[in-house]
C-alpha atoms as a PDB file:
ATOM      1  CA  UNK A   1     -18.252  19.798  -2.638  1.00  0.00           C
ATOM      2  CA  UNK A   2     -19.106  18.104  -5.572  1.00  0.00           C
ATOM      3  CA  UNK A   3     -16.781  16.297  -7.920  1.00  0.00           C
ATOM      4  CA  UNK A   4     -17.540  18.334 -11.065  1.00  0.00           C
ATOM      5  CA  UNK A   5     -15.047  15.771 -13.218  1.00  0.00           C
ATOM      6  CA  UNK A   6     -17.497  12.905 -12.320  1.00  0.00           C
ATOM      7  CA  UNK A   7     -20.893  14.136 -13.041  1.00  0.00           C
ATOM      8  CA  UNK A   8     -19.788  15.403 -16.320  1.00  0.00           C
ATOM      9  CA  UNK A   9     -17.950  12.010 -16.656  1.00  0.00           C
ATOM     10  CA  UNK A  10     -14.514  13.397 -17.305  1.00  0.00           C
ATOM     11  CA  UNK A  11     -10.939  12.740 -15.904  1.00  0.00           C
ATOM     12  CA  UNK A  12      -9.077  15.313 -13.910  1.00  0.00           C
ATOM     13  CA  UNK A  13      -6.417  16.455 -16.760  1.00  0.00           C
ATOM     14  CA  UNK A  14      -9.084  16.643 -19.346  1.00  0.00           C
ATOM     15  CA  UNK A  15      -8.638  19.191 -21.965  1.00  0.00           C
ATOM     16  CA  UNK A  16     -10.778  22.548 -22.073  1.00  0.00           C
ATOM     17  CA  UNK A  17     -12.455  21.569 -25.661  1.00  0.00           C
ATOM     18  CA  UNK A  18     -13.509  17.930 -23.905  1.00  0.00           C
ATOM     19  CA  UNK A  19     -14.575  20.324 -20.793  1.00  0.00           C
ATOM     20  CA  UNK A  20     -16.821  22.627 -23.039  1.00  0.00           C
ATOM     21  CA  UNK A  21     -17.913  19.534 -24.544  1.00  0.00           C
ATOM     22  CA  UNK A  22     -19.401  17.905 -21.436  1.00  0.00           C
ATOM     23  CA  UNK A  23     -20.629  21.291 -19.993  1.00  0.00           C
ATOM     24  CA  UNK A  24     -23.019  21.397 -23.160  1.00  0.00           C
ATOM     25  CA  UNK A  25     -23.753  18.350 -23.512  1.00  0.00           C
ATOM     26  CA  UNK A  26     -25.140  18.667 -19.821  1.00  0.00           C
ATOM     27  CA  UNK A  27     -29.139  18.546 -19.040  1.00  0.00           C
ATOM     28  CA  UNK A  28     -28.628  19.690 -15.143  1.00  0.00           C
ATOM     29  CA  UNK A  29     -28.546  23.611 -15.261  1.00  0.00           C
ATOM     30  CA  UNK A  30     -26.977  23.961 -11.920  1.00  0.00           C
ATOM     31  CA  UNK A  31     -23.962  21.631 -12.738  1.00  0.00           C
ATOM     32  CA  UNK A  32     -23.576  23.350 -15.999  1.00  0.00           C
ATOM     33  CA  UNK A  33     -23.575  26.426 -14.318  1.00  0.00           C
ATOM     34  CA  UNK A  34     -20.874  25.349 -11.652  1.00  0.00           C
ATOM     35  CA  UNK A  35     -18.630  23.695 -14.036  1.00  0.00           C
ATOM     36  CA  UNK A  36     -18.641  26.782 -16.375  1.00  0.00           C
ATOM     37  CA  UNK A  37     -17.860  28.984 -13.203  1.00  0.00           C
ATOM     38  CA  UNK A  38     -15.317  26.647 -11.894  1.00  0.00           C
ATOM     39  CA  UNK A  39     -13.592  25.086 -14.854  1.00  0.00           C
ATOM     40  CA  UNK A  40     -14.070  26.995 -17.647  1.00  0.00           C
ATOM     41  CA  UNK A  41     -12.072  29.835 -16.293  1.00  0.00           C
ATOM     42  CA  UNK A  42      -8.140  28.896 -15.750  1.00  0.00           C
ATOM     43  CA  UNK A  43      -7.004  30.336 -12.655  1.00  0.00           C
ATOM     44  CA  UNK A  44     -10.293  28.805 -11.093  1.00  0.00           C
ATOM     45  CA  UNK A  45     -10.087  25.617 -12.564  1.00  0.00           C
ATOM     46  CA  UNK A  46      -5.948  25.510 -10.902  1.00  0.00           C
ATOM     47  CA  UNK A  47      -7.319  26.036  -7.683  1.00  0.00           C
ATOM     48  CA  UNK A  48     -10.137  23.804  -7.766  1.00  0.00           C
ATOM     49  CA  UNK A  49      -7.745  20.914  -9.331  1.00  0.00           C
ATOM     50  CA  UNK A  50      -5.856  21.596  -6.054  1.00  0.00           C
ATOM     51  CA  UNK A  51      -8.622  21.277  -3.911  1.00  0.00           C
ATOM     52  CA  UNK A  52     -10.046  18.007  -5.831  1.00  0.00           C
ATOM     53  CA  UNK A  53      -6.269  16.558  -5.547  1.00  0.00           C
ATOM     54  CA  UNK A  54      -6.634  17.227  -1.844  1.00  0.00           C
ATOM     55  CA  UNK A  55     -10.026  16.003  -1.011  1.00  0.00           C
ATOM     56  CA  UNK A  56      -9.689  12.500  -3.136  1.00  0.00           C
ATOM     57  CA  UNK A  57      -6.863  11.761  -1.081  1.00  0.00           C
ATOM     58  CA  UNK A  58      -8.701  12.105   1.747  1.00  0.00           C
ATOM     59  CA  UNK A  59     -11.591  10.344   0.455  1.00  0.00           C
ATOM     60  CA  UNK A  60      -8.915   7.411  -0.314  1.00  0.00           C
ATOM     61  CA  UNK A  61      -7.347   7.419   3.122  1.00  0.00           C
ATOM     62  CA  UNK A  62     -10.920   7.346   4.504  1.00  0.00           C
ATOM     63  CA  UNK A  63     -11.554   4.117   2.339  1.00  0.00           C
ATOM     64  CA  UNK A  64      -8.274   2.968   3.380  1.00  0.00           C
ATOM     65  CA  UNK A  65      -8.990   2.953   7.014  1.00  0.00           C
ATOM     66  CA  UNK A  66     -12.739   1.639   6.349  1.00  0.00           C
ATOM     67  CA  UNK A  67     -14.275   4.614   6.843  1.00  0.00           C
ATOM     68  CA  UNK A  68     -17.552   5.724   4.954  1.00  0.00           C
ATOM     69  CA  UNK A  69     -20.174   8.698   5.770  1.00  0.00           C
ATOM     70  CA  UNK A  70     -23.620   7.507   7.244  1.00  0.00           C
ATOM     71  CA  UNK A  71     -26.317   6.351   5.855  1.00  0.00           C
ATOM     72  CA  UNK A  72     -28.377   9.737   6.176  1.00  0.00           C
ATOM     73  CA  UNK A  73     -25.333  11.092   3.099  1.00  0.00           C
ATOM     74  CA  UNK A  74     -25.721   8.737   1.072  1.00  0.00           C
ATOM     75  CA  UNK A  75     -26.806   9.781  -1.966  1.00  0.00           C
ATOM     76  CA  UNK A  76     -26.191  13.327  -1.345  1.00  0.00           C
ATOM     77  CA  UNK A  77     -23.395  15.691  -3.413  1.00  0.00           C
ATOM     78  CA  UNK A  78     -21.095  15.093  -0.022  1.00  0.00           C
ATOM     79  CA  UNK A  79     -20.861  12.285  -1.096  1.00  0.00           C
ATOM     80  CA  UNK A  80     -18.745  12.532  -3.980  1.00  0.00           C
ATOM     81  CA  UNK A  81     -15.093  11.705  -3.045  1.00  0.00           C
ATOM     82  CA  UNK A  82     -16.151   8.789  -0.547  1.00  0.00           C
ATOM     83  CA  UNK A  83     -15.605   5.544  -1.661  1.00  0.00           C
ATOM     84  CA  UNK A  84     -16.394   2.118  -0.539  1.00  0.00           C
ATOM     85  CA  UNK A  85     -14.399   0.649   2.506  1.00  0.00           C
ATOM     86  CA  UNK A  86     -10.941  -0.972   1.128  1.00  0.00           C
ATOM     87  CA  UNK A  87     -11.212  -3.841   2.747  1.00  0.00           C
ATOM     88  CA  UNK A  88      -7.103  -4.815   1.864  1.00  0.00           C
ATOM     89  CA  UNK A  89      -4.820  -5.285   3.852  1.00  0.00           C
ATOM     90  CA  UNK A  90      -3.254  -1.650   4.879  1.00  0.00           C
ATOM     91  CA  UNK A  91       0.679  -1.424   4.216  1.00  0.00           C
ATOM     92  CA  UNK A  92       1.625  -1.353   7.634  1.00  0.00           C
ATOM     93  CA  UNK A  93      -0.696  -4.805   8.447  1.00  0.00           C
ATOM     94  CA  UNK A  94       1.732  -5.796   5.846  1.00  0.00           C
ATOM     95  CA  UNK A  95       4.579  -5.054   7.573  1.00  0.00           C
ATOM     96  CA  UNK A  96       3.651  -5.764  10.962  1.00  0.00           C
ATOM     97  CA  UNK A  97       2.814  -9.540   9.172  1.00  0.00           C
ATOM     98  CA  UNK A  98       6.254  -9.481   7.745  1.00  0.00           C
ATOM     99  CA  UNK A  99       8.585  -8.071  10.854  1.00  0.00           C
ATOM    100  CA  UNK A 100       6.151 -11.016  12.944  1.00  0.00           C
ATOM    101  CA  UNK A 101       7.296 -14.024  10.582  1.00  0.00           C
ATOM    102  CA  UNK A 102      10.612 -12.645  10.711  1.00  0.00           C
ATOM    103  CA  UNK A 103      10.757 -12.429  14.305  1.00  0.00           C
ATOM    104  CA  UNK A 104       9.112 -15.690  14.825  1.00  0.00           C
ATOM    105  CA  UNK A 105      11.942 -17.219  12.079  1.00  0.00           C
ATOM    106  CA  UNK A 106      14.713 -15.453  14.735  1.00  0.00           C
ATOM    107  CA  UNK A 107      13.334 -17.016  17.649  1.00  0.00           C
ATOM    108  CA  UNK A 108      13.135 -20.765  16.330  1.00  0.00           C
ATOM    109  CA  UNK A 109      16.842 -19.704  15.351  1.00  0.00           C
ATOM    110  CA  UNK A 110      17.979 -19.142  18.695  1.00  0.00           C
ATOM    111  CA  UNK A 111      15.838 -21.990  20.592  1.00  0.00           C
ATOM    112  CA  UNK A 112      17.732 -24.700  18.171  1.00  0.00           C
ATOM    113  CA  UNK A 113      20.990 -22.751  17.984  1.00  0.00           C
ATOM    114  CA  UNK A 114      22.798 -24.378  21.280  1.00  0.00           C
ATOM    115  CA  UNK A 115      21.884 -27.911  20.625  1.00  0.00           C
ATOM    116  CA  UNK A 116      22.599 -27.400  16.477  1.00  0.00           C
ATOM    117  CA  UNK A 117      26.277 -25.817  17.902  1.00  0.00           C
ATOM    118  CA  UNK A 118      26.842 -28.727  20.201  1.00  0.00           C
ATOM    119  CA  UNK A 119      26.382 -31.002  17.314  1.00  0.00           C
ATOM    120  CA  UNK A 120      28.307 -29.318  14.932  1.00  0.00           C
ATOM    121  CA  UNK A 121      31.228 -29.038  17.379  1.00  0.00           C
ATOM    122  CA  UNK A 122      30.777 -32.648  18.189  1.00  0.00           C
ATOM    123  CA  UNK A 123      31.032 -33.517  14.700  1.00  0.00           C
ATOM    124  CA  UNK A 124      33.874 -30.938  14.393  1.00  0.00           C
ATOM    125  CA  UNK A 125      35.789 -32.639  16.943  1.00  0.00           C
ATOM    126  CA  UNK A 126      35.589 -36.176  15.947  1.00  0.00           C
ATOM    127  CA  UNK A 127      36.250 -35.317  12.192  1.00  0.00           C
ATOM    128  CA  UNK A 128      39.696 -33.633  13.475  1.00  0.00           C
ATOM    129  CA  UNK A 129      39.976 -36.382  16.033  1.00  0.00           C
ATOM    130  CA  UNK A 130      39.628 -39.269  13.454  1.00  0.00           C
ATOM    131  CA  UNK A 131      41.886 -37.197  10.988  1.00  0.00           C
ATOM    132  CA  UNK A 132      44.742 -36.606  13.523  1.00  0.00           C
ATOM    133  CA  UNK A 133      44.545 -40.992  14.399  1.00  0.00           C
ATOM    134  CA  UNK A 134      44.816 -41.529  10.685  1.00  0.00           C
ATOM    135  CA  UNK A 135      47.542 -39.777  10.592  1.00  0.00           C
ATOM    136  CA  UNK A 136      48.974 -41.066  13.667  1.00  0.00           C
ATOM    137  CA  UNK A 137      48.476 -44.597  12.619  1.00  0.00           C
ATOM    138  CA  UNK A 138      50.335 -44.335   9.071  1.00  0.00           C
ATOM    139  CA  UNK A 139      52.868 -42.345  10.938  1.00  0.00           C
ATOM    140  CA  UNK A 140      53.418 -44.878  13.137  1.00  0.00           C
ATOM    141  CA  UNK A 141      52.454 -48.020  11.115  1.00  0.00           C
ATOM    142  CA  UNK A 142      55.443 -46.488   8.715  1.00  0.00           C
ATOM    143  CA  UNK A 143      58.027 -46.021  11.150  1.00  0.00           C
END
């Protein structure tokens, strides 16, 4: 399938006077023809937006996962709706990068947790310990 927006350089939603514009404005007969056939009639032009929608999402999910077609279509009108290899990071690498720090922050949580709680309730202790003999003393230092 050819992407009839592209080779007459237009965007998906363009209007039908910007459509008849590109269409003669066109030197490749067999394009004109097609894009006359396809979009210059309504009810064909709906269902071939559909089908466009549909296939450039696949041609995004291809470049997504780093797909391309060989080397013997390039070039060719298949060709169309593939798109270079995204080489970003895909949203769930993201993730899995994100639930990985997070686990890794959990587990350096609990390996320090016991000897941070025995420290804290060491520190607890004396605090209420040296509290209670101040209070002790002037009880006693008054009486």
């Amino acid at each position: 399938m050819r992407d009839l927006y592209q080779r007459l350089s237009l965007v998906p939603g363009a209007s039908n006077q910007a459509i008849k514009n590109a269409v003669a404005r066109c030197p490749n007969s067999a394009l004109r023809q097609d894009a006359e056939a396809t979009l210059a009639v309504s009810e064909h032009r709906h269902i071939y937006d559909n089908l466009h929608k549909t296939v450039s999402d696949i041609g995004q999910l291809r470049a997504r996962l780093g797909l391309t077609h060989g080397a013997h279509w390039q070039g060719d009108v298949a060709n169309d709706f593939s798109l270079p290899p995204d080489n970003a990071i895909s949203r769930h690498d993201e993730l899995i990068d994100r639930v990985s720090f997070a686990v890794s922050l959990h587990n350096r949580w609990q390996r320090f947790r016991g000897p941070w709680l025995l420290v804290t309730l060491f520190a607890a202790g004396a605090g209420i310990g040296l509290a209670f003999g101040l209070a002790l003393g002037l009880g006693l230092g008054m009486g």
